[in-house]
Protein backbone atom coordinates (compact mmCIF):
# COMPACT_ATOMS: atom_id res chain seq x y z
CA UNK A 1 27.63 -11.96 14.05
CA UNK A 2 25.17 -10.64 17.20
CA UNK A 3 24.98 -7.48 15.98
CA UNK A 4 24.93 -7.70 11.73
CA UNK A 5 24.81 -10.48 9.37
CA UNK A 6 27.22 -10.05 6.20
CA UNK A 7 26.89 -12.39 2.84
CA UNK A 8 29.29 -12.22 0.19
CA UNK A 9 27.57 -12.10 -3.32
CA UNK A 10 28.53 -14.19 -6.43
CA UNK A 11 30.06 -10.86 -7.84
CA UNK A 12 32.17 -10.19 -4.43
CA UNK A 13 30.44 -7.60 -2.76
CA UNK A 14 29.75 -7.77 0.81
CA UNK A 15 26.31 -6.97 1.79
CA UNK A 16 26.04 -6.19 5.93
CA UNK A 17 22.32 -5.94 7.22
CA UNK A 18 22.68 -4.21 11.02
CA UNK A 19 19.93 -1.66 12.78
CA UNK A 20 20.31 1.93 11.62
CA UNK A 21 18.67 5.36 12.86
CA UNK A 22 15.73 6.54 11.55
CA UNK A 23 17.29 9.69 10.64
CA UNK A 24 19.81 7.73 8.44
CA UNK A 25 16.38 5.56 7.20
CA UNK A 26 14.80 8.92 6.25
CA UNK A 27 18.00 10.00 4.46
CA UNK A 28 17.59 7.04 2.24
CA UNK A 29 13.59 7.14 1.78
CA UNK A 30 14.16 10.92 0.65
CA UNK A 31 16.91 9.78 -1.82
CA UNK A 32 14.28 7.39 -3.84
CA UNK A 33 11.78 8.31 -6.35
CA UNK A 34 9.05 6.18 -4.96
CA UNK A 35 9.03 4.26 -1.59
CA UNK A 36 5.81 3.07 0.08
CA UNK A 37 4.81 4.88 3.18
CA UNK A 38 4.57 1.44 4.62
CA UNK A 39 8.17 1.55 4.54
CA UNK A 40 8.69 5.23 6.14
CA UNK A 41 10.56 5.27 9.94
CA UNK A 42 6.88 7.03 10.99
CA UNK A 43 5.20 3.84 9.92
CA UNK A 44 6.59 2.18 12.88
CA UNK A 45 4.93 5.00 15.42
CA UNK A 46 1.51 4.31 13.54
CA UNK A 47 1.39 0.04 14.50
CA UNK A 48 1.75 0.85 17.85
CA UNK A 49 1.08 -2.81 18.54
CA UNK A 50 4.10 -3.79 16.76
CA UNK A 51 7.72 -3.16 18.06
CA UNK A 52 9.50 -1.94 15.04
CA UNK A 53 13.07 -1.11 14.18
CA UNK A 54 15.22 0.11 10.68
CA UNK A 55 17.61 -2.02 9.02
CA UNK A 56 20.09 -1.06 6.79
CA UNK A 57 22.07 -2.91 3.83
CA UNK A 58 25.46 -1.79 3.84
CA UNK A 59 28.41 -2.48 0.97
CA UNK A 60 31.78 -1.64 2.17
CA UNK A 61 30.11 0.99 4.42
CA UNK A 62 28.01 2.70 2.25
CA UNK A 63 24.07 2.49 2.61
CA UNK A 64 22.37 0.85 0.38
CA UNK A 65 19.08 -0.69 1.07
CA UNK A 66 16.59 -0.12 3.85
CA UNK A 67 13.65 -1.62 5.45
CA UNK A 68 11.19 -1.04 8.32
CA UNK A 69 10.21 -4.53 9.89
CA UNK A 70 7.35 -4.72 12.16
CA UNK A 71 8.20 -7.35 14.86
CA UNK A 72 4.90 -9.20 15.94
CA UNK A 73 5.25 -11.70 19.09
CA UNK A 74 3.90 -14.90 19.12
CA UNK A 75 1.16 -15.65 21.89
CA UNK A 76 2.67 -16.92 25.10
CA UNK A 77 5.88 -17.09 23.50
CA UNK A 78 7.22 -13.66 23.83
CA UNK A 79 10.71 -13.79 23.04
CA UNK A 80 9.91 -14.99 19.09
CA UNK A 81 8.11 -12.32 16.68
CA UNK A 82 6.85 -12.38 13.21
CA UNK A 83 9.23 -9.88 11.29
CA UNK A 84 6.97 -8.34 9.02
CA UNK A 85 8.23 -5.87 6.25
CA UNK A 86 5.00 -4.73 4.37
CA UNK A 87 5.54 -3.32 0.62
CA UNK A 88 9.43 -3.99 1.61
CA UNK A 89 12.43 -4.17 1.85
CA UNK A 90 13.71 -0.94 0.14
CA UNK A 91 16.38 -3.15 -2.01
CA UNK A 92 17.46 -3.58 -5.56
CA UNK A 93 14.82 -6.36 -6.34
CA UNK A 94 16.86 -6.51 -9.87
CA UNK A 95 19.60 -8.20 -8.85
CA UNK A 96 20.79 -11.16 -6.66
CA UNK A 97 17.97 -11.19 -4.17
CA UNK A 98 19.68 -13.80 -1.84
CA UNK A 99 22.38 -12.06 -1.59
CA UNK A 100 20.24 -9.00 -0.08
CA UNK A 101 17.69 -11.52 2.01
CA UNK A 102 20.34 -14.12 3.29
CA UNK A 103 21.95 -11.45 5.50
CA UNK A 104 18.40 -10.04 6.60
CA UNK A 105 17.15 -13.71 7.78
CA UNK A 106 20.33 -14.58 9.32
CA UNK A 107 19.96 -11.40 10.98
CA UNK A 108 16.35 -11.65 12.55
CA UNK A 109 16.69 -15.02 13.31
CA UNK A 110 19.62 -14.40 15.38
CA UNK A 111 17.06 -11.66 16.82
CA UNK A 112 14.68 -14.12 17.86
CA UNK A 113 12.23 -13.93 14.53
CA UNK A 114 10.78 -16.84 13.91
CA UNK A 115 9.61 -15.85 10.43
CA UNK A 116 10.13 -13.02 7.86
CA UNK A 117 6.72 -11.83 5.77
CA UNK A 118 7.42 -9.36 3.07
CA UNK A 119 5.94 -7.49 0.04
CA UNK A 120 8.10 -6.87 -2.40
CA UNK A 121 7.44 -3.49 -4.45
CA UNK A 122 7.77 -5.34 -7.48
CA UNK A 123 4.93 -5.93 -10.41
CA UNK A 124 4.30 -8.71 -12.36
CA UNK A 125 1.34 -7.50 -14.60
CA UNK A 126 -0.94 -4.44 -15.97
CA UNK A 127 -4.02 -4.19 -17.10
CA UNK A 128 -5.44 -1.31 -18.79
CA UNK A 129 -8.91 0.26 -18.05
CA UNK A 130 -10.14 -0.80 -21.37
CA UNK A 131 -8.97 -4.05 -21.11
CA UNK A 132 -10.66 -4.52 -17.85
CA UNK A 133 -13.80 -3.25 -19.20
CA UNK A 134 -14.03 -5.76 -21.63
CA UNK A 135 -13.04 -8.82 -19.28
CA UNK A 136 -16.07 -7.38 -17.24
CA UNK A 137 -18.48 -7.44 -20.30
CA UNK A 138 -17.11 -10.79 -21.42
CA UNK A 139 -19.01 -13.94 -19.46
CA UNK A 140 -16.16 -16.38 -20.23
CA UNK A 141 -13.69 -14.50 -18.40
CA UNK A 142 -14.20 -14.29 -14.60
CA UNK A 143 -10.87 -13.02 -13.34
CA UNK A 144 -8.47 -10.42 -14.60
CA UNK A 145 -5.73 -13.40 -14.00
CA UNK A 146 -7.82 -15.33 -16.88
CA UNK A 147 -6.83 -12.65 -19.18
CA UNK A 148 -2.66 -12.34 -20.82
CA UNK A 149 -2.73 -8.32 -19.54
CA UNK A 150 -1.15 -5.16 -21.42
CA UNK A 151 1.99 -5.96 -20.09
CA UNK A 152 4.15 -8.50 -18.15
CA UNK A 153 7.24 -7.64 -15.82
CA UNK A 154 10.29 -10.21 -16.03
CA UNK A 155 11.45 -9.02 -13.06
CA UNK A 156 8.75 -9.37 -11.09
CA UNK A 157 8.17 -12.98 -12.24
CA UNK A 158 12.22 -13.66 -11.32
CA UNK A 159 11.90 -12.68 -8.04
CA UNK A 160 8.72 -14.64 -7.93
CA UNK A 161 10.69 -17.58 -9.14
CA UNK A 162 13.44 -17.23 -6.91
CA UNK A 163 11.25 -16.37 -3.62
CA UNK A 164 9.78 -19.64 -4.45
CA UNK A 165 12.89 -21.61 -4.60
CA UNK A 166 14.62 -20.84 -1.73
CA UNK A 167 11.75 -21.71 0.21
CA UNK A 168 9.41 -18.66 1.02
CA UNK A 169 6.24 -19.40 0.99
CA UNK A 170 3.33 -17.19 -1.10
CA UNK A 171 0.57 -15.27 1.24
CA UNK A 172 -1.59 -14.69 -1.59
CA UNK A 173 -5.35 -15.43 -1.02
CA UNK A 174 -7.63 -16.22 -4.01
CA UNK A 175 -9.78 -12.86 -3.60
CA UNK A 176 -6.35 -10.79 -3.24
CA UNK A 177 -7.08 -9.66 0.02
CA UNK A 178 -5.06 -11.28 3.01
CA UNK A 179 -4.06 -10.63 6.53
CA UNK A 180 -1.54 -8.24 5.38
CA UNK A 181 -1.71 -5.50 1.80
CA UNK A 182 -3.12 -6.79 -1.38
CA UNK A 183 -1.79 -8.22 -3.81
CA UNK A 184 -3.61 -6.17 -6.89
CA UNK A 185 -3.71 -2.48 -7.22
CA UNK A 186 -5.21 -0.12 -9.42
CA UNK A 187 -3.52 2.85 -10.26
CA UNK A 188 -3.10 6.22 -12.56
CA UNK A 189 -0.02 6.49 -13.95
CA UNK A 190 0.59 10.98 -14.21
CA UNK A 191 4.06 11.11 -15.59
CA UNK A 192 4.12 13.44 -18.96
CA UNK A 193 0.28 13.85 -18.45
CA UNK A 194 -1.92 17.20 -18.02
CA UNK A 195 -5.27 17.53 -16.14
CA UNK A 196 -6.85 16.91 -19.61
CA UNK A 197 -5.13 14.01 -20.67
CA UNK A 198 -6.37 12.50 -16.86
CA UNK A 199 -10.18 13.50 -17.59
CA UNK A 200 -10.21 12.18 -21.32
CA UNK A 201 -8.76 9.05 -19.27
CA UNK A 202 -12.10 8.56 -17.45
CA UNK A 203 -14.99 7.20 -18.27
CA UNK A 204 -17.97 9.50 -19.02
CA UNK A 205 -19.50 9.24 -15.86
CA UNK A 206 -16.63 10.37 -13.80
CA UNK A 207 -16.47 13.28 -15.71
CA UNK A 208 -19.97 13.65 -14.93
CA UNK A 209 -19.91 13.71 -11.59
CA UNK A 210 -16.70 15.92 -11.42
CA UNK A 211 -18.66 18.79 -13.08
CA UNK A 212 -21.60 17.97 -10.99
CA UNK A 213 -19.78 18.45 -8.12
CA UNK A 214 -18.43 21.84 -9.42
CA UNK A 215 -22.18 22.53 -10.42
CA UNK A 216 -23.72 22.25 -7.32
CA UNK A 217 -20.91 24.45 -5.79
CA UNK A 218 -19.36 21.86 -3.68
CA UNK A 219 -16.22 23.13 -2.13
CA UNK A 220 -12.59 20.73 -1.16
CA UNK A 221 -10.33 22.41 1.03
CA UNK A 222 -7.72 20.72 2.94
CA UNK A 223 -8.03 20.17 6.37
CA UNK A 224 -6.12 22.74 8.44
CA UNK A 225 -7.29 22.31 11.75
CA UNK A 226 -6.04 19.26 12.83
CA UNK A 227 -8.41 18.06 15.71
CA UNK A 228 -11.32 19.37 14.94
CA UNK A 229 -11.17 19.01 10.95
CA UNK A 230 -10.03 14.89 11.97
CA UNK A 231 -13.04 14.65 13.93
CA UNK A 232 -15.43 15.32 11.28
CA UNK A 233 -13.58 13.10 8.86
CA UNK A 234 -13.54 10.44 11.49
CA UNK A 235 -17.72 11.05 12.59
CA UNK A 236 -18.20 10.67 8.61
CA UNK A 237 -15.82 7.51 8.16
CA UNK A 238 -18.03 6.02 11.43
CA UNK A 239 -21.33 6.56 9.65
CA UNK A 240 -19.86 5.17 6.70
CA UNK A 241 -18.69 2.49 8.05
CA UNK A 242 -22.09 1.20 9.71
CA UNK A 243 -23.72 2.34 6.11
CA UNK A 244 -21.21 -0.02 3.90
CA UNK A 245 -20.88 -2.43 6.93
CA UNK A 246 -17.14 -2.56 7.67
CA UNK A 247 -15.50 -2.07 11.28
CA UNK A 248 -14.03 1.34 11.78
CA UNK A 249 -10.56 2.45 12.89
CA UNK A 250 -10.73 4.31 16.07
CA UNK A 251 -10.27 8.04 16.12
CA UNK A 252 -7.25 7.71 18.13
CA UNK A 253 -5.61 5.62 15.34
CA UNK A 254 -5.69 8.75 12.90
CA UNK A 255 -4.78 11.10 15.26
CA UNK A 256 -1.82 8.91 15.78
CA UNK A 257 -0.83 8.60 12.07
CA UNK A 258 -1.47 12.56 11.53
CA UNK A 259 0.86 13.17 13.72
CA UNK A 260 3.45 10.77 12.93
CA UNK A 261 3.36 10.96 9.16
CA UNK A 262 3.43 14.56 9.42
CA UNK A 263 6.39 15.12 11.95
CA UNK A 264 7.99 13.00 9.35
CA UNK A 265 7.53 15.17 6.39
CA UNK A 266 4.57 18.29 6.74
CA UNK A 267 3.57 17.07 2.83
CA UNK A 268 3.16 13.44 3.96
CA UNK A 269 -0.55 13.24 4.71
CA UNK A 270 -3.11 15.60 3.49
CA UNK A 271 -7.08 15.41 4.63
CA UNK A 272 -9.39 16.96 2.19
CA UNK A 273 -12.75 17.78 3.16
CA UNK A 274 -15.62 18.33 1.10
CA UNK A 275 -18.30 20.68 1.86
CA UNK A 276 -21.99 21.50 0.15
CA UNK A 277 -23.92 24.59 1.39
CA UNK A 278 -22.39 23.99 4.79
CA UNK A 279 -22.32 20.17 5.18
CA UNK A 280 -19.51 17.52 5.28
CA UNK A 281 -20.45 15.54 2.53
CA UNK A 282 -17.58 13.50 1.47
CA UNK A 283 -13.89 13.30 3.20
CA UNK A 284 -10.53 11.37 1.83
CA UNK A 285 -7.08 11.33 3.62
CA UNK A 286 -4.00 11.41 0.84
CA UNK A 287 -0.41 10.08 1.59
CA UNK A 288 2.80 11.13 -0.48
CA UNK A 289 6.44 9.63 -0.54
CA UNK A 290 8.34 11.00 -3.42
CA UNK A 291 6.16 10.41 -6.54
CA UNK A 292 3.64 8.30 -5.38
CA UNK A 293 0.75 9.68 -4.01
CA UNK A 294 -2.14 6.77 -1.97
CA UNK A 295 -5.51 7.54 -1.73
CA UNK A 296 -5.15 6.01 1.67
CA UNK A 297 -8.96 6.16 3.22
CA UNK A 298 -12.39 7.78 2.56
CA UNK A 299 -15.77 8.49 3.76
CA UNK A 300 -19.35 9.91 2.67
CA UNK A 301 -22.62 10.91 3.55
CA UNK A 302 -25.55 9.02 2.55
CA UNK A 303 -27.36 12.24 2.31
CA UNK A 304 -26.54 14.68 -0.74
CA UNK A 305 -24.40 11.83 -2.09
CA UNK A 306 -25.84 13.31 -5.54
CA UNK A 307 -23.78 16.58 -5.56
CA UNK A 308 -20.47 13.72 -5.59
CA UNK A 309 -18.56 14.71 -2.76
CA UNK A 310 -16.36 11.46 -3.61
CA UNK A 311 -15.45 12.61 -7.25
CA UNK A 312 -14.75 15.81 -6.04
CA UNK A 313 -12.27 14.66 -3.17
CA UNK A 314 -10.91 12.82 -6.00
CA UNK A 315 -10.23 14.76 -8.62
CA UNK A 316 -8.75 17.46 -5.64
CA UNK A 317 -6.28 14.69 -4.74
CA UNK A 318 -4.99 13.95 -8.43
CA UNK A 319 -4.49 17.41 -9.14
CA UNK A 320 -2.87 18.22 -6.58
CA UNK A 321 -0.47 14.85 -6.96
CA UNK A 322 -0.36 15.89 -10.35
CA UNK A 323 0.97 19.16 -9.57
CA UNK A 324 3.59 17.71 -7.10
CA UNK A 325 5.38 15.82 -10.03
CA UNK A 326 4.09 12.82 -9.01
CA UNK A 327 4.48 9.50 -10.99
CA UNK A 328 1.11 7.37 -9.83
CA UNK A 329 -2.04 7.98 -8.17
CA UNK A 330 -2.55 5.04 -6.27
CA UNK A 331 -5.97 3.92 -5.45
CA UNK A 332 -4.94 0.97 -3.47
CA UNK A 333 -6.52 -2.63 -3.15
CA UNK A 334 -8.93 -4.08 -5.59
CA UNK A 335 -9.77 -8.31 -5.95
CA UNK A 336 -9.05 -9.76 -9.17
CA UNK A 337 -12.80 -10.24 -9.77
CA UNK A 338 -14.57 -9.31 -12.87
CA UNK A 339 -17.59 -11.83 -12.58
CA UNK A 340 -20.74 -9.12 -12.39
CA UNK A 341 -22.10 -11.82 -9.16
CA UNK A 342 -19.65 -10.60 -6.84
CA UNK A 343 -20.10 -8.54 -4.83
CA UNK A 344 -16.26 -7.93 -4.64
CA UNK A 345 -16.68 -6.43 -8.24
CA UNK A 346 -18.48 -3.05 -7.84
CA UNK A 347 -14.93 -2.05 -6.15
CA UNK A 348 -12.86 -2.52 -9.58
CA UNK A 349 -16.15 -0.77 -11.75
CA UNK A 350 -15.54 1.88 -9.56
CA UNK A 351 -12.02 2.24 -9.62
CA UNK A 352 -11.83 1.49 -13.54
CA UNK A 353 -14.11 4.83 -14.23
CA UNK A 354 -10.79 6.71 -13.47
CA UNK A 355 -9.03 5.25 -16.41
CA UNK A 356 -5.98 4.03 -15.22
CA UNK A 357 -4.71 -0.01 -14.87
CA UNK A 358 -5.03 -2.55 -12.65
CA UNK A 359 -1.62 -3.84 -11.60
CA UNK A 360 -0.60 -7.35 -9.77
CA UNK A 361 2.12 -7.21 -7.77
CA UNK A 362 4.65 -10.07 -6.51
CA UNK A 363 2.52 -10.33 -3.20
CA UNK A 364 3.43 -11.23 -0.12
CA UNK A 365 5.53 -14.26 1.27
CA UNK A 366 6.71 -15.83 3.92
CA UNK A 367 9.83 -17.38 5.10
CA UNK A 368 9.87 -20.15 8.19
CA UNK A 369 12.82 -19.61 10.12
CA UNK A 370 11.86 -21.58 13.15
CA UNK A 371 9.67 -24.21 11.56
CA UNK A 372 7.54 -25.71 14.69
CA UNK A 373 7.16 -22.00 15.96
CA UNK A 374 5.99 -20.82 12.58
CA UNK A 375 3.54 -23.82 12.24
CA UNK A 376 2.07 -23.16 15.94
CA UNK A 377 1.41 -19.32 14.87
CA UNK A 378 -0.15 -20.54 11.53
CA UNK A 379 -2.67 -22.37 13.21
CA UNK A 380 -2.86 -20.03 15.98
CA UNK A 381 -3.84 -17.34 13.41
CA UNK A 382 -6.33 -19.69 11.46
CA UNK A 383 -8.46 -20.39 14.18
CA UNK A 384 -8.66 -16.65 14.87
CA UNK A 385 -9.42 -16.04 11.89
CA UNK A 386 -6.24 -14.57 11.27
């Protein structure tokens, strides 16, 4: 089996994981509701460090599952890679997950992998903004883990369970952020809501600085000139990176995932730009598959920061998501913090104001499939710093 690895499930069915095109893996993404963008065939032209390919699960011919997986080599051992599916595989995480992830590792081990790391899309727990507000205000309770949540997912705690006995290995560090995507989210759910349900969502002082914004005439457009619209973003995102002390992504980086995302789909990334009297003041970039919309990156200026650029950008992006029938407004990675000595928690305050709920996903795991190869890259990526 060189070229596809089949495993025949409790119930009968023959599940066949073997490389397919990415116009086939496009087919599928379209036919989802929600897929991460991690997961999209342009993904692969973004890491252009990683060599990346499309699988496909097939059942008696018919595709039925699909992943992107990111092949990382291993230093001065070139022939075995780190297969890396991030917020993946594209599967039925409902059912008989070995009988989906048996044929994948059989497959990328015969490929040379010497591990598997994935993120399944799956969640485990929510926690509403008022919840979360009171776990903040509370000095017994330090982590949103420490508290039961508004709601639990069996699912996600199956595949949790099941991940964990057939060996695969959790990636999930305490603060929830890791080498790969984290493990907690906070999101705003938009099905069956209007624009008014979303601001009587938020906190006062969002709404605030949305009609502050609108006060002091600040204008969001989209961007429509590519290079010279993705330069400004990108001067911004530099100055606020050496402001809030973080390393920048190069300009070529976004230029690159511009152009793949949107060759892809021409909805798939959006750059809004916000402008007072003239000046960039604020800048965000928005990603789309189906109906989930990310807020993917954002900058400001330090000056004129009180006419809130930011909430503007904002509430331009959840409109707009809103208006494309999306499902969630996802404002991506938050730490599980609530202890007011963090430093980690001025990240969920901020994201909280939007209304909304934290979510924790299944995180990500790994799987050894070359067990002295997987131990040398460990420690190989510890001393680094991973």
């Amino acid at each position: 089996m060189s070229y596809s690895e089949t495993v025949r499930t409790p119930a009968g069915v023959n599940l066949t994981v073997r490389p397919i095109s990415a116009a086939d893996h496009l087919a599928f993404v379209r036919a989802q509701r929600s897929v991460s963008f991690l997961q999209t065939p342009a993904w692969g032209h973004v890491k252009t460090e990683w060599r990346s390919e499309s699988l496909g699960w097939h059942d008696r011919g018919r595709l039925v599952g699909a992943g992107l997986v990111l092949h990382r080599p291993v230093p001065r051992l070139d022939r075995y890679t780190l297969a890396y599916l991030p917020e993946g595989p594209v599967i039925d995480w409902t059912g008989e997950i070995d009988a989906w992830l048996d044929p994948l590792a059989a497959y990328l081990k015969a490929h040379g992998a010497f591990a598997i790391r994935l993120g399944p899309p799956v969640r485990t727990n929510t926690w509403g903004a008022a919840q979360v507000k009171e776990g903040m205000t509370d000095p017994g309770i330090r982590r949103l883990t420490e508290m039961s949540g508004d709601w639990s997912d069996p699912v996600g705690a199956r595949v949790a369970d099941r991940l964990r006995g057939a060996g695969w290995l959790p990636q999930n560090p305490e603060d929830g952020f890791g080498v790969g995507h984290p493990q907690f989210k906070y999101e705003i759910p938009l099905a069956g809501r209007s624009e008014d349900d979303l601001l009587k969502g938020m906190n006062q002082q969002w709404r605030r600085n949305i009609k502050k914004a609108a006060k002091e005439g600040v204008e969001v457009t989209v961007g429509s000139t590519p290079g010279r619209d993705l330069k400004a973003f990108h001067d911004l995102y530099v100055h606020t990176a050496e402001r809030d002390r973080f390393t920048p992504r190069p300009l070529r980086y976004f230029e690159t995932m511009f152009a793949a995302l949107s060759t892809e789909d021409p909805d798939r990334i959006r750059l809004y730009l916000a402008h007072h009297e003239g000046d960039l003041v604020a800048a965000t970039v928005l990603v789309r598959v189906g109906a989930h919309a990310w807020y993917s990156y954002g900058a400001s200026s330090t000056q004129k920061r009180e006419v809130r650029g930011s909430n503007a950008c904002q509430w331009a992006m959840i409109r707009d998501s809103l208006a494309a029938g999306c499902d969630v407004y996802d404002l991506r990675g938050i730490t599980p913090t609530l202890d007011a000595d963090d430093p980690h928690v001025g990240l969920i305050r901020f994201k909280v104001g939007t209304g909304g709920r934290a979510v924790r996903y299944v995180g990500e795991w790994d799987l050894p499939l070359r067990p002295m190869v997987y131990r040398a890259f460990d420690l190989y990526m510890r001393r680094r710093g991973r």
